[in-house]
C-alpha atoms as a PDB file:
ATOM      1  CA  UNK A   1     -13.798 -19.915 -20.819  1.00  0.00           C
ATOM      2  CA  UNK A   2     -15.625 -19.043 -17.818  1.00  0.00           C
ATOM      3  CA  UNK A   3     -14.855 -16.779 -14.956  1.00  0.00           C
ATOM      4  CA  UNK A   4     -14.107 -19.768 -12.411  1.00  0.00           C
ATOM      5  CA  UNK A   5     -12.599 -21.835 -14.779  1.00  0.00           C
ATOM      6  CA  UNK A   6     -10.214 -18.645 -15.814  1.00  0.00           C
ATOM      7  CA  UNK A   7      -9.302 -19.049 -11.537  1.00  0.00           C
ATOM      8  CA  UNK A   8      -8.933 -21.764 -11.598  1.00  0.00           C
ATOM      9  CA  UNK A   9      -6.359 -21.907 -14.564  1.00  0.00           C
ATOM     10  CA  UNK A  10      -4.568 -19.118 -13.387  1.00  0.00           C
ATOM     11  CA  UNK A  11      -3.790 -20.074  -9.944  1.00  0.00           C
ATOM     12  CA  UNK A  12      -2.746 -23.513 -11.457  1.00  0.00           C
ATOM     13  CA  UNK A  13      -0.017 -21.826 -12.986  1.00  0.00           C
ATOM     14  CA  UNK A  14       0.894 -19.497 -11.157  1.00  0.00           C
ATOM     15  CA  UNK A  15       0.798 -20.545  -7.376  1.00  0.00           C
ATOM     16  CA  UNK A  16       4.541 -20.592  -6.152  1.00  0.00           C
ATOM     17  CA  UNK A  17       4.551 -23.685  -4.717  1.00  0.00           C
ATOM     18  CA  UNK A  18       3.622 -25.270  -7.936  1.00  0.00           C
ATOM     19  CA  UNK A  19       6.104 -28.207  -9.163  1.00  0.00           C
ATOM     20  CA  UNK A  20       7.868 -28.408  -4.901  1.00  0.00           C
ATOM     21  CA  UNK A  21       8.350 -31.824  -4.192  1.00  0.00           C
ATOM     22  CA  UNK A  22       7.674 -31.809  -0.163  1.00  0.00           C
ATOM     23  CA  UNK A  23       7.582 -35.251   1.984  1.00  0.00           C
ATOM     24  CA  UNK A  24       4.280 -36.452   2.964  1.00  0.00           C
ATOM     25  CA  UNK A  25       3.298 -35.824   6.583  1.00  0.00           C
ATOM     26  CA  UNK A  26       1.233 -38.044   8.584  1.00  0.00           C
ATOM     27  CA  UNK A  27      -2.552 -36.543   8.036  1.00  0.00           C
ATOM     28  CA  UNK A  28      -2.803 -36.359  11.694  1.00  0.00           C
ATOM     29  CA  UNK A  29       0.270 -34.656  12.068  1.00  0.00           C
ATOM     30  CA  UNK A  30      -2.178 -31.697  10.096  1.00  0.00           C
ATOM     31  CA  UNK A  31      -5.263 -32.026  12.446  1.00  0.00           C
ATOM     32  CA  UNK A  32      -5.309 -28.501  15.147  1.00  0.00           C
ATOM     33  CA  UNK A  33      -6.174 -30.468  17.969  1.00  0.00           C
ATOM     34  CA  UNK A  34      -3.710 -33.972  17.169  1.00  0.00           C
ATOM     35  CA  UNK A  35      -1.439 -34.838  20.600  1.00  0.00           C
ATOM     36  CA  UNK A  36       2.032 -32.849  19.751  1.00  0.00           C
ATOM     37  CA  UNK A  37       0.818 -30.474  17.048  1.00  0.00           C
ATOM     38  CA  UNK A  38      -0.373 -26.833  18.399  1.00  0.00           C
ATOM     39  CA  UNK A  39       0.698 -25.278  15.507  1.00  0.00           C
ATOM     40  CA  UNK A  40      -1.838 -24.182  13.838  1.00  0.00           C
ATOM     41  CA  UNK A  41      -1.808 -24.567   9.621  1.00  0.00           C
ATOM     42  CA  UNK A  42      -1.135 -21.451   8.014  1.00  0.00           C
ATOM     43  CA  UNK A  43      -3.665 -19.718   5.590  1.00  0.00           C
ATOM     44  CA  UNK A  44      -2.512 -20.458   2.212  1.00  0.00           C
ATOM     45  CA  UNK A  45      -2.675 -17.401   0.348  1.00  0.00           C
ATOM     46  CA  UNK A  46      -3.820 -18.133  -3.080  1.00  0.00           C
ATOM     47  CA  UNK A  47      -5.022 -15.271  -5.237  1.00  0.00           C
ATOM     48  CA  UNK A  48      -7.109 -15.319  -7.998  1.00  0.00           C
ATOM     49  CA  UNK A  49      -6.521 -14.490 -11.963  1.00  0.00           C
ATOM     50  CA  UNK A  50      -7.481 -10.587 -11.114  1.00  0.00           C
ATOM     51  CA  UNK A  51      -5.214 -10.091  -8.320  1.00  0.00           C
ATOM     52  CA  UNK A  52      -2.256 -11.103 -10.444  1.00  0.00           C
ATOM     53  CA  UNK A  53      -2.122  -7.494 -10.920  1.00  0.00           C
ATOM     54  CA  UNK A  54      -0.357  -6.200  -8.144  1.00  0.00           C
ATOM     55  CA  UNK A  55      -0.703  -2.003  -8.364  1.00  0.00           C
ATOM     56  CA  UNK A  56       1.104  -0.707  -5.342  1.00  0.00           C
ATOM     57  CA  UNK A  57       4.260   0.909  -3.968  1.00  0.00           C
ATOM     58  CA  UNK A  58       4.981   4.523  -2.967  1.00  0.00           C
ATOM     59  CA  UNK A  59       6.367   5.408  -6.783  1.00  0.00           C
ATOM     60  CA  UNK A  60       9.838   4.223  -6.107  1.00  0.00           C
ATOM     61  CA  UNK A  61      11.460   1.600  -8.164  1.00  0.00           C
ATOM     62  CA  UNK A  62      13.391  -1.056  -5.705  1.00  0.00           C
ATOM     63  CA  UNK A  63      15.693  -3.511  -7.622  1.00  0.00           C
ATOM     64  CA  UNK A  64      15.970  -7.246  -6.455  1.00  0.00           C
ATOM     65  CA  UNK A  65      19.802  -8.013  -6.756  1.00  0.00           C
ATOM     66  CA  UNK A  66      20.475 -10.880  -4.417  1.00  0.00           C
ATOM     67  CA  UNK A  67      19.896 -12.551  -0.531  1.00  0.00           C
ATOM     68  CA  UNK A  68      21.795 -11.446   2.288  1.00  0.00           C
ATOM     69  CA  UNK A  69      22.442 -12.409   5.875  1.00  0.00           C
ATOM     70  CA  UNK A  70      20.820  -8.895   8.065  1.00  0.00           C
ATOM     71  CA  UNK A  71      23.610 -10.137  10.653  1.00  0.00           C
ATOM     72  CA  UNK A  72      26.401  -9.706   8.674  1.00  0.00           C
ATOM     73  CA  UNK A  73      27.201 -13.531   8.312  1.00  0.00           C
ATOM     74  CA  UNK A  74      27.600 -14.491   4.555  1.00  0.00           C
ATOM     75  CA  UNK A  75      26.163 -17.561   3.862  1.00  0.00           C
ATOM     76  CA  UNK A  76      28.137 -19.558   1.597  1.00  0.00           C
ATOM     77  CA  UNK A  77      27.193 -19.219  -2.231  1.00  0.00           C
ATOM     78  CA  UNK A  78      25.301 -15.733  -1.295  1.00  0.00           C
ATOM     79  CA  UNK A  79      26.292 -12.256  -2.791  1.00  0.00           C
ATOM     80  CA  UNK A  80      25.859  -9.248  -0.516  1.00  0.00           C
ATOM     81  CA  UNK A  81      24.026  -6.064  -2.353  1.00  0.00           C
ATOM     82  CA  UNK A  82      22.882  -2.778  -0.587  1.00  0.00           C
ATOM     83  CA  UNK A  83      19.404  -3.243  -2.026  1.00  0.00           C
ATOM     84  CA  UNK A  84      19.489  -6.639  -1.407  1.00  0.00           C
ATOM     85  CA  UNK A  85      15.977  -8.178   0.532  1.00  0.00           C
ATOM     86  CA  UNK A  86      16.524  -8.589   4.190  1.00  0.00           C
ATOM     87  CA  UNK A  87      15.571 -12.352   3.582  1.00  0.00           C
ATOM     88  CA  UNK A  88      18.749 -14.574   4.514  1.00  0.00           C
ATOM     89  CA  UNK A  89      19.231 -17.265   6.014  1.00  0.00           C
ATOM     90  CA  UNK A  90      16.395 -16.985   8.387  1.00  0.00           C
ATOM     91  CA  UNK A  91      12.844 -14.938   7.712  1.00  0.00           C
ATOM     92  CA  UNK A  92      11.768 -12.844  10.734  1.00  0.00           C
ATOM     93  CA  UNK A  93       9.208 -10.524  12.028  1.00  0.00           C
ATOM     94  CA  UNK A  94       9.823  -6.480  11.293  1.00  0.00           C
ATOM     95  CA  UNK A  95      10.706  -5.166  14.637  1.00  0.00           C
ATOM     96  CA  UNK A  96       9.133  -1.685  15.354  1.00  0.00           C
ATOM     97  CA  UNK A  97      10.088   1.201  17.741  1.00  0.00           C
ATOM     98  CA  UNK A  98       7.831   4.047  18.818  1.00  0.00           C
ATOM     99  CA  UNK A  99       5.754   6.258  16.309  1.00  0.00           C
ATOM    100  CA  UNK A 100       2.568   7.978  15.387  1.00  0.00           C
ATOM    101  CA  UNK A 101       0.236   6.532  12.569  1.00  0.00           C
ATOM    102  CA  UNK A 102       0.154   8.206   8.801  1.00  0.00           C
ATOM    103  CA  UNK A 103      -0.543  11.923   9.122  1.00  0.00           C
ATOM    104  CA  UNK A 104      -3.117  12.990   6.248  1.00  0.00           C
ATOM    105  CA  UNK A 105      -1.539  11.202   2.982  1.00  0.00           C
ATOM    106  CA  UNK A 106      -0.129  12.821  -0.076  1.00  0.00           C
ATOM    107  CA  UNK A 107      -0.300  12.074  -3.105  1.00  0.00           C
ATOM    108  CA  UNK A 108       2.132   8.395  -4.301  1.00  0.00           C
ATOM    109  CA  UNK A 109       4.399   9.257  -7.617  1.00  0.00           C
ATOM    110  CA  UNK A 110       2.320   6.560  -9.562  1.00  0.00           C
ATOM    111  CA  UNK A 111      -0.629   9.385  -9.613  1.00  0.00           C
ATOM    112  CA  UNK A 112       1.302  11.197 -12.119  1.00  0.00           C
ATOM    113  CA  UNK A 113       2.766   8.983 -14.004  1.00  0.00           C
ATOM    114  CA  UNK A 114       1.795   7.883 -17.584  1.00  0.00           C
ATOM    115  CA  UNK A 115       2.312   5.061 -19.872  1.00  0.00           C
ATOM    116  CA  UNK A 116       0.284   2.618 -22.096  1.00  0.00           C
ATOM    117  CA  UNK A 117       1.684  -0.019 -19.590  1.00  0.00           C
ATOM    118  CA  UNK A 118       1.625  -0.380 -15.509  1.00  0.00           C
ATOM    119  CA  UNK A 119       4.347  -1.960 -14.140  1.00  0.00           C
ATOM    120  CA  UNK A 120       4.075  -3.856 -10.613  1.00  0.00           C
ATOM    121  CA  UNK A 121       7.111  -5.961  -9.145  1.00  0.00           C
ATOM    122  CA  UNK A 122       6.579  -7.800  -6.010  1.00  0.00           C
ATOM    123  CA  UNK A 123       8.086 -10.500  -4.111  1.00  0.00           C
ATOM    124  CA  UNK A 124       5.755 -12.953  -1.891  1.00  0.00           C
ATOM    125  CA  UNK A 125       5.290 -16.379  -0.416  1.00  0.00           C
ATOM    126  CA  UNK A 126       1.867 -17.957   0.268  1.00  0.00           C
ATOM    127  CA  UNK A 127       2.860 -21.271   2.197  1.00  0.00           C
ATOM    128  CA  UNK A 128       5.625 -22.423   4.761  1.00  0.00           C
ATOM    129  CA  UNK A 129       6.397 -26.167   3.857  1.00  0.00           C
ATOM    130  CA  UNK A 130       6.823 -28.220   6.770  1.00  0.00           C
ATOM    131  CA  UNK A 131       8.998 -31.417   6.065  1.00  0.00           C
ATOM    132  CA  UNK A 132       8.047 -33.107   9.027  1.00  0.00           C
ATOM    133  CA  UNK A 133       5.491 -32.659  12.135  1.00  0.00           C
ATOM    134  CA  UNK A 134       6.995 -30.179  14.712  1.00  0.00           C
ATOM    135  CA  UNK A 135       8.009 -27.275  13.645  1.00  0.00           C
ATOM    136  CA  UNK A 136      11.421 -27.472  12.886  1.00  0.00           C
ATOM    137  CA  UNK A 137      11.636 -28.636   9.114  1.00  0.00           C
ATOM    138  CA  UNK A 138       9.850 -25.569   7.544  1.00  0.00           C
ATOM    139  CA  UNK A 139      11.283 -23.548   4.752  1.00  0.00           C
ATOM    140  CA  UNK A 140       9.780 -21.150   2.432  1.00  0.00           C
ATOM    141  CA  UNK A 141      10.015 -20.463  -1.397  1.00  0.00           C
ATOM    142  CA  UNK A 142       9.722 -16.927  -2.315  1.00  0.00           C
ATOM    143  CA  UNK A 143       8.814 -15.821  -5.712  1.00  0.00           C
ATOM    144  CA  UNK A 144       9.457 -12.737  -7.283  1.00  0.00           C
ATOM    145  CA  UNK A 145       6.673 -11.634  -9.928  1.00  0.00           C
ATOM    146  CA  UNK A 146       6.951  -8.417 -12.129  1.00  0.00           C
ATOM    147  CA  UNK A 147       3.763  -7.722 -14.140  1.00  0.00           C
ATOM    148  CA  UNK A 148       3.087  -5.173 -16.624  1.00  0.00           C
ATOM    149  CA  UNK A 149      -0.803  -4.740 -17.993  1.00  0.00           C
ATOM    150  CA  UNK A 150      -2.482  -2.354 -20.363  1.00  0.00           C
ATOM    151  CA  UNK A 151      -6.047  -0.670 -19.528  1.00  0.00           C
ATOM    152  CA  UNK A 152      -7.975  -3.851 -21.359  1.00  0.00           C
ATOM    153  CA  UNK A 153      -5.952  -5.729 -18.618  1.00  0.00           C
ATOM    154  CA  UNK A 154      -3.549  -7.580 -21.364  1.00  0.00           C
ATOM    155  CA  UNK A 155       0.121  -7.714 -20.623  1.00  0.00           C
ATOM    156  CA  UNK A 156       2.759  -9.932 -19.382  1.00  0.00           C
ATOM    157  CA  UNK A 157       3.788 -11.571 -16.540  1.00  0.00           C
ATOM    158  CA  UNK A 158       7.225 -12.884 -15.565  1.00  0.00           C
ATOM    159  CA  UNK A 159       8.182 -14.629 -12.605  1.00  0.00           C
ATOM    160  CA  UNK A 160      11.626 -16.363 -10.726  1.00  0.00           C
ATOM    161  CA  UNK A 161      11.899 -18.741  -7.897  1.00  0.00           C
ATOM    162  CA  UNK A 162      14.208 -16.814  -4.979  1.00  0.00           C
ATOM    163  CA  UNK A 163      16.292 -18.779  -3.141  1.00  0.00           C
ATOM    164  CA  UNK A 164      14.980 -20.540  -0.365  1.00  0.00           C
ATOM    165  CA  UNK A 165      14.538 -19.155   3.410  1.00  0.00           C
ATOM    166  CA  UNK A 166      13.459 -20.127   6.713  1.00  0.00           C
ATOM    167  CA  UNK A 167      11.396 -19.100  10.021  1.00  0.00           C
ATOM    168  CA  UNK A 168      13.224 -20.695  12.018  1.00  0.00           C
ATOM    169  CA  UNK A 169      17.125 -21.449  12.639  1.00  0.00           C
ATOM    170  CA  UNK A 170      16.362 -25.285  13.692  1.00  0.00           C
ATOM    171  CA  UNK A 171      15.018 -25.285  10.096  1.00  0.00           C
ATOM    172  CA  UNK A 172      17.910 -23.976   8.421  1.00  0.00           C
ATOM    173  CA  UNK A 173      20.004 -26.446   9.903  1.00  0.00           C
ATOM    174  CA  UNK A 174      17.437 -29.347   8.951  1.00  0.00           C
ATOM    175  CA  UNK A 175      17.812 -28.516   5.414  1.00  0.00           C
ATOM    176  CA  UNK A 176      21.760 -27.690   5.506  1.00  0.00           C
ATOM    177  CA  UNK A 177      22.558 -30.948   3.974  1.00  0.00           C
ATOM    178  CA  UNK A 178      19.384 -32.238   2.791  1.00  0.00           C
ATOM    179  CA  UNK A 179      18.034 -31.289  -0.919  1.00  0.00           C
ATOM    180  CA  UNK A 180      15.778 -28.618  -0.568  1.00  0.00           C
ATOM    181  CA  UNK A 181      12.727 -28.268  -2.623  1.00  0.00           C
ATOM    182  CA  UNK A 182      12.512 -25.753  -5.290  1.00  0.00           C
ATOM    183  CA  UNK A 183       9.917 -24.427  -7.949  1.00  0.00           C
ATOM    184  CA  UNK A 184       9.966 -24.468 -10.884  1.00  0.00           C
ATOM    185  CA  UNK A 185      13.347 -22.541 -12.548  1.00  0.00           C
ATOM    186  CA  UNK A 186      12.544 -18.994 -14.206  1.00  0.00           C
ATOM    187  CA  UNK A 187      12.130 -16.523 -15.127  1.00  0.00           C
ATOM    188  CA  UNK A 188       9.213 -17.662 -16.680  1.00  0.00           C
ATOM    189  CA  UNK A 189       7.087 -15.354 -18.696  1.00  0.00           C
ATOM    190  CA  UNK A 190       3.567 -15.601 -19.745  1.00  0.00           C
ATOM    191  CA  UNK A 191       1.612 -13.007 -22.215  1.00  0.00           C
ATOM    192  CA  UNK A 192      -2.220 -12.572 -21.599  1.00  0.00           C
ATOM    193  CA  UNK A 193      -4.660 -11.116 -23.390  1.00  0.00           C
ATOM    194  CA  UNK A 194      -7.052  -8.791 -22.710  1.00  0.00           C
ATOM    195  CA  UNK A 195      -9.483  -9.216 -19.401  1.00  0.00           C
ATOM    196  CA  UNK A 196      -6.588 -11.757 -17.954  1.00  0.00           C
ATOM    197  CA  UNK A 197      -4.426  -9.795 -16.012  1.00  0.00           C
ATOM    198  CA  UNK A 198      -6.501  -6.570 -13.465  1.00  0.00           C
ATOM    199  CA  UNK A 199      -9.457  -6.284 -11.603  1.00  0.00           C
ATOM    200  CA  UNK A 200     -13.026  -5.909 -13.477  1.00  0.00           C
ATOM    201  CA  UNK A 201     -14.560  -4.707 -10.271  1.00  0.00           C
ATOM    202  CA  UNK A 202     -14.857  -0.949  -9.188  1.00  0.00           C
ATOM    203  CA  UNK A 203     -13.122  -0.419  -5.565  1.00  0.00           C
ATOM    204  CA  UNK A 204     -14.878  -1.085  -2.842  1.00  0.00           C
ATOM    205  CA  UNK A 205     -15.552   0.648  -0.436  1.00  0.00           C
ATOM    206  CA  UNK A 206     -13.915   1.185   3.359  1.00  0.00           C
ATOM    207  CA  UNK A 207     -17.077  -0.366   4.934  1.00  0.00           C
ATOM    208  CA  UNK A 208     -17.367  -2.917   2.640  1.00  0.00           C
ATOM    209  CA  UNK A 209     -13.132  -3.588   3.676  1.00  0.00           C
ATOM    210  CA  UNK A 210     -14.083  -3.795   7.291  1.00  0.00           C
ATOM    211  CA  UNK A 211     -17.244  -5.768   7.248  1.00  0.00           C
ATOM    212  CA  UNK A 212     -16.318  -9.062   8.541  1.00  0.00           C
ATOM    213  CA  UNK A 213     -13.538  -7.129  11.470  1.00  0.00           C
ATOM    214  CA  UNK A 214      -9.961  -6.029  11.366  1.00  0.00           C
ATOM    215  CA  UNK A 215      -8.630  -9.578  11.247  1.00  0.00           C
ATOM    216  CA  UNK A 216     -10.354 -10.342   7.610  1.00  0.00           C
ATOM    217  CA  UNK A 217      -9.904  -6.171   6.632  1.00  0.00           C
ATOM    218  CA  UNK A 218      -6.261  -6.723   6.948  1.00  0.00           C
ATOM    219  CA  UNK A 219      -6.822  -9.477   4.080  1.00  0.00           C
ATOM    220  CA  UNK A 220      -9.399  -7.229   2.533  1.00  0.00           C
ATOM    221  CA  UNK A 221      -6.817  -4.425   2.298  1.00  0.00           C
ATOM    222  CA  UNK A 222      -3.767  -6.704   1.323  1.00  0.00           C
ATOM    223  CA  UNK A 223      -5.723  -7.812  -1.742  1.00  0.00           C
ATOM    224  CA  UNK A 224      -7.399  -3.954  -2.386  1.00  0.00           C
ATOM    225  CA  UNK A 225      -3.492  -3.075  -3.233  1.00  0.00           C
ATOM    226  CA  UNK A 226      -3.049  -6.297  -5.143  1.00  0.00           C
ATOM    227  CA  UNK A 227      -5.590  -4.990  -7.513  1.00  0.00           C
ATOM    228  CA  UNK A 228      -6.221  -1.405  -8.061  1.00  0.00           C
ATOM    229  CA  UNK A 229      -4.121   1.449  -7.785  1.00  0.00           C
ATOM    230  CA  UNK A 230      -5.349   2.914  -4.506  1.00  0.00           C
ATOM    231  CA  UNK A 231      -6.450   6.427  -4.840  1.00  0.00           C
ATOM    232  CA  UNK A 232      -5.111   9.233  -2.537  1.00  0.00           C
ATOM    233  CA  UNK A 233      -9.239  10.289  -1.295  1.00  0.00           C
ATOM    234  CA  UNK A 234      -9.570   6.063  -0.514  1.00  0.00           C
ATOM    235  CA  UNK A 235      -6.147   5.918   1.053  1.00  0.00           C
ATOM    236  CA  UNK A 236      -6.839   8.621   3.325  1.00  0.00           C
ATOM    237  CA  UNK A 237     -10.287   6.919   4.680  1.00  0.00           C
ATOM    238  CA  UNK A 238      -8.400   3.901   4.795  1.00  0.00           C
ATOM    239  CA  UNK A 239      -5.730   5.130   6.957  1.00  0.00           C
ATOM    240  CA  UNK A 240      -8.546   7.151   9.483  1.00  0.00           C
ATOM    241  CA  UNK A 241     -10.623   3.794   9.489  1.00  0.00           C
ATOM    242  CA  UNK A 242      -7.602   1.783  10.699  1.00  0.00           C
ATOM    243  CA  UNK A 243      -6.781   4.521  13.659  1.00  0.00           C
ATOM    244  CA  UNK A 244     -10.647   4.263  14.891  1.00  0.00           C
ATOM    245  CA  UNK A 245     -10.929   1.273  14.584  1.00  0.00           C
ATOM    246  CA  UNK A 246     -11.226  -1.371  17.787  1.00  0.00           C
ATOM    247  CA  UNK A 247      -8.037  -3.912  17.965  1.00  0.00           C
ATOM    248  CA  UNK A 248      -6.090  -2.141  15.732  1.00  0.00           C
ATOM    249  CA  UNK A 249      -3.027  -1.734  17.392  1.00  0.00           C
ATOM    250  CA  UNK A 250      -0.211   1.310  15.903  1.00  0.00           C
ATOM    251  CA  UNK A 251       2.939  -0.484  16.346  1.00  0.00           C
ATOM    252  CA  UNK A 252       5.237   2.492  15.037  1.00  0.00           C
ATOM    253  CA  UNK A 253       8.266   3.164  12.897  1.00  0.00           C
ATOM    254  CA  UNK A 254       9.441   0.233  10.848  1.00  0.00           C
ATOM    255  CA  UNK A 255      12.233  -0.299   8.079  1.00  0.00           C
ATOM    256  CA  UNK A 256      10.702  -3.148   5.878  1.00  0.00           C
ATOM    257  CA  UNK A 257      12.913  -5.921   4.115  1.00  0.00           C
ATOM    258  CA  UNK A 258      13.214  -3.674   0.845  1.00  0.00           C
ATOM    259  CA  UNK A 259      14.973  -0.942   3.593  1.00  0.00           C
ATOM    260  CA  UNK A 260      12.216   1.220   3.233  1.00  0.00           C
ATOM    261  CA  UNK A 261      10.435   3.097   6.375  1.00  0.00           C
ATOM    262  CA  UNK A 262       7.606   3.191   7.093  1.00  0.00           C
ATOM    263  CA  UNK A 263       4.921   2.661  10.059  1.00  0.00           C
ATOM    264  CA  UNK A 264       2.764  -0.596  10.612  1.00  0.00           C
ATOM    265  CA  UNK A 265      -0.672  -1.879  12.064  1.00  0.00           C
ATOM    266  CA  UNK A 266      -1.222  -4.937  13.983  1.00  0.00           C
ATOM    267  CA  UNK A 267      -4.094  -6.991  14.387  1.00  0.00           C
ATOM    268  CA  UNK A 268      -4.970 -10.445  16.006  1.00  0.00           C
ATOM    269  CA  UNK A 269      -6.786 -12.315  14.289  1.00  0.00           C
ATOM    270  CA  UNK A 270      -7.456 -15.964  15.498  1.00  0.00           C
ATOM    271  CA  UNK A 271      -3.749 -17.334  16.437  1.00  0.00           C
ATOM    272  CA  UNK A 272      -2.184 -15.582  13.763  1.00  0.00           C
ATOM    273  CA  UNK A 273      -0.940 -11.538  13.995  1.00  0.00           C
ATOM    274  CA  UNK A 274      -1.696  -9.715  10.811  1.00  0.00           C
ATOM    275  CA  UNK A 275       0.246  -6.983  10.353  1.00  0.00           C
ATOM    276  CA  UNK A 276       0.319  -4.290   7.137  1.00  0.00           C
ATOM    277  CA  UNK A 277       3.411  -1.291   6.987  1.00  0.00           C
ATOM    278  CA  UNK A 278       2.105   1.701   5.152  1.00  0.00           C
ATOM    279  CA  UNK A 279       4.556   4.421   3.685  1.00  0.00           C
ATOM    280  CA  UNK A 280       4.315   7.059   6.463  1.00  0.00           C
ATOM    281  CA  UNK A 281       4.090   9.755   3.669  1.00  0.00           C
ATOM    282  CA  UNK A 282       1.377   8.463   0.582  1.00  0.00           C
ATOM    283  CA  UNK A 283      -0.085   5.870   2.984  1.00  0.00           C
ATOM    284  CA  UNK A 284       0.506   3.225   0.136  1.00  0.00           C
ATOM    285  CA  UNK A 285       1.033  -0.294   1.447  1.00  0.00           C
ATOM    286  CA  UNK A 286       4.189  -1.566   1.111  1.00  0.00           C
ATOM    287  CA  UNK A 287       4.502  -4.574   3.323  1.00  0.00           C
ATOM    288  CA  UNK A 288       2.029  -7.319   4.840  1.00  0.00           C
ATOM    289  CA  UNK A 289       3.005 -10.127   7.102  1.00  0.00           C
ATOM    290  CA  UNK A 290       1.112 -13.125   8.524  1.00  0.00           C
ATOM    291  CA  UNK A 291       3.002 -14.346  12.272  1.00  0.00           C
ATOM    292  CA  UNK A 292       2.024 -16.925  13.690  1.00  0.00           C
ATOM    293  CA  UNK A 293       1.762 -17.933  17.413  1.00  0.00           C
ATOM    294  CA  UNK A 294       5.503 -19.009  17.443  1.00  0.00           C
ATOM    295  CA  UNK A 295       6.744 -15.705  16.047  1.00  0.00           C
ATOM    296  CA  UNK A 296       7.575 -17.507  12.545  1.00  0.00           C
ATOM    297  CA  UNK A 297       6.114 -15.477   9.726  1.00  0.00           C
ATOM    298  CA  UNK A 298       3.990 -17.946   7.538  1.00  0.00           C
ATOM    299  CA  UNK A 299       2.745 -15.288   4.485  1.00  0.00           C
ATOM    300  CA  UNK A 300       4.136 -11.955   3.459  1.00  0.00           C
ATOM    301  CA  UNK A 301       4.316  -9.578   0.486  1.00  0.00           C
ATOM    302  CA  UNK A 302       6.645  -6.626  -0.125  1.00  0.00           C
ATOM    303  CA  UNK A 303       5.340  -4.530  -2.563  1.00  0.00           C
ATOM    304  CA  UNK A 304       8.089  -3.703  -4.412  1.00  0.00           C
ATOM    305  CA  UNK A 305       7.869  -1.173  -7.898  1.00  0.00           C
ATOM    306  CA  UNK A 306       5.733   0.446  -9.360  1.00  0.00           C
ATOM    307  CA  UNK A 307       5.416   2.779 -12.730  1.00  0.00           C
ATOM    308  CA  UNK A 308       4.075   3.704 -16.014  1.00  0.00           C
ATOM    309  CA  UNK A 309       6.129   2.449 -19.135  1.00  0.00           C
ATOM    310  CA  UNK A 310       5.371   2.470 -22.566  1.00  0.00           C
ATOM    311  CA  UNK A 311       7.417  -1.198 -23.557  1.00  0.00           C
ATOM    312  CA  UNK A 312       7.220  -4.357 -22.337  1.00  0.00           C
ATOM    313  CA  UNK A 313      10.609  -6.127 -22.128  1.00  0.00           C
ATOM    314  CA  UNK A 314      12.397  -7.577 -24.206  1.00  0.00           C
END
């Protein structure tokens, strides 16, 4: 099988918003410029057989229990957890307060770990489903997706539908008594063999991130994490590239939807905002968020776990 074809397959099965049964919209109703559409389609987020492998976090293991409203209003059906995602019932943009960028990085925990296997855990969603033209119909599927690889990149891959969210509360009311669409149900699990799960490539370098401007190094970075495990030395010119660098904006403190703090970067790019939290101490990314001129976030990933095991589970 060859490399594309390998792609291909792979993003076949495992895009999230494979199997959602979504109304058909007007093809106008998609066009930038049609009368009564400004919003502007988001960049669907597909990523390729290597970057399956997701090898990121600052070393700490963060459980997925359940959904929970960040206001304190229980939705009906929901079960509040303390380490619960800040996803319910409506997805919103990290708020930030005051703060310095990453002071010179130490080293993440996953630098001294060992095990035949790594194991990544992240949650994600590439695509906000829009029911109708407007704005107002939109809801999101996230997808939770562990992964554990050896050094021949052969491993397994298991993955679960999360309940659905929104960006918007005029969308959460659309869909309060409607069927919402789902993916398919999990967890699903998939073994590969070797060369089908990890990155081939040797790490690029910081130039090569920030070739095509912040706006596309954002990207560049997002899917650097999604693939290798980021040394400390590559971290660190990372993090002094992003402070030089010409509409990159320091936005400060954060706490991220996994609770976690940590300090984020903002850059426009087009009509979306892309914006990337870092862990203020190991500089490892933890967070990236596509917004979108309405404040509605259409793309994120938290990057969740991250260690060195010697099983695979049962």
């Amino acid at each position: 099988m060859s490399d594309q074809q390998k792609v291909t397959e792979m993003l076949r099965r495992f895009d999230p918003a494979r199997g959602l049964q979504v109304r058909a919209v007007d093809a106008r109703a998609l066009m930038v410029d049609a009368p009564g559409h400004q919003r502007r389609a988001s960049r669907l987020v597909l990523v390729a057989a290597a970057v399956l492998v997701l090898l990121v976090g600052g070393g700490a293991v963060v459980a997925l229990r359940a959904i929970h409203a960040p206001t304190g209003a229980t939705p009906e059906g929901a079960v509040v957890d303390d380490m619960a995602l800040d996803f319910w019932p409506v997805v919103r943009p990290m708020a930030f307060e005051q703060g310095d960028p990453p002071a010179a990085p130490k080293a993440a925990a996953y630098e001294s770990q060992h095990g035949k296997y790594t194991h990544i855990g992240v949650v994600s969603w590439n695509q906000v489903f829009d029911d109708a033209p407007g704005g107002n119909s939109q809801i999101i599927v996230p997808q939770e997706r562990d992964i554990w690889f050896d050094e021949q990149g052969a491993g397994r891959i298991v993955t679960r539908q999360l309940p659905a969210v929104f960006p918007n509360e005029a969308s959460r009311q659309y869909w309060k008594n409607r069927k919402q669409p789902t993916g398919e149900p999990g967890p699903h699990t998939d073994d590969l063999g070797a060369g089908m799960v990890g990155s081939t490539k040797p790490l690029p370098t910081v130039d090569h991130l920030f070739e095509r401007g912040p706006g596309e190094a954002c990207w560049a970075i997002r899917d650097l994490f999604s693939v290798h495990v980021v040394p400390l030395d590559l971290r660190a010119r990372l993090l002094d590239r992003l402070a030089h660098t010409e509409g990159v904006e320091w936005v400060g403190r954060t706490v991220d939807r996994a609770g976690r703090a940590g300090v984020g970067a903002r850059v426009r790019n087009g009509d979306m905002t892309e914006v990337l939290v870092f862990d203020p101490t190991t500089g490892v990314l933890l967070a990236w968020d596509e917004i979108d001129q309405h404040n509605a976030v259409q793309g994120a990933t938290l990057f969740l776990k991250t260690e060195r095991t010697d099983r695979l589970p049962a």
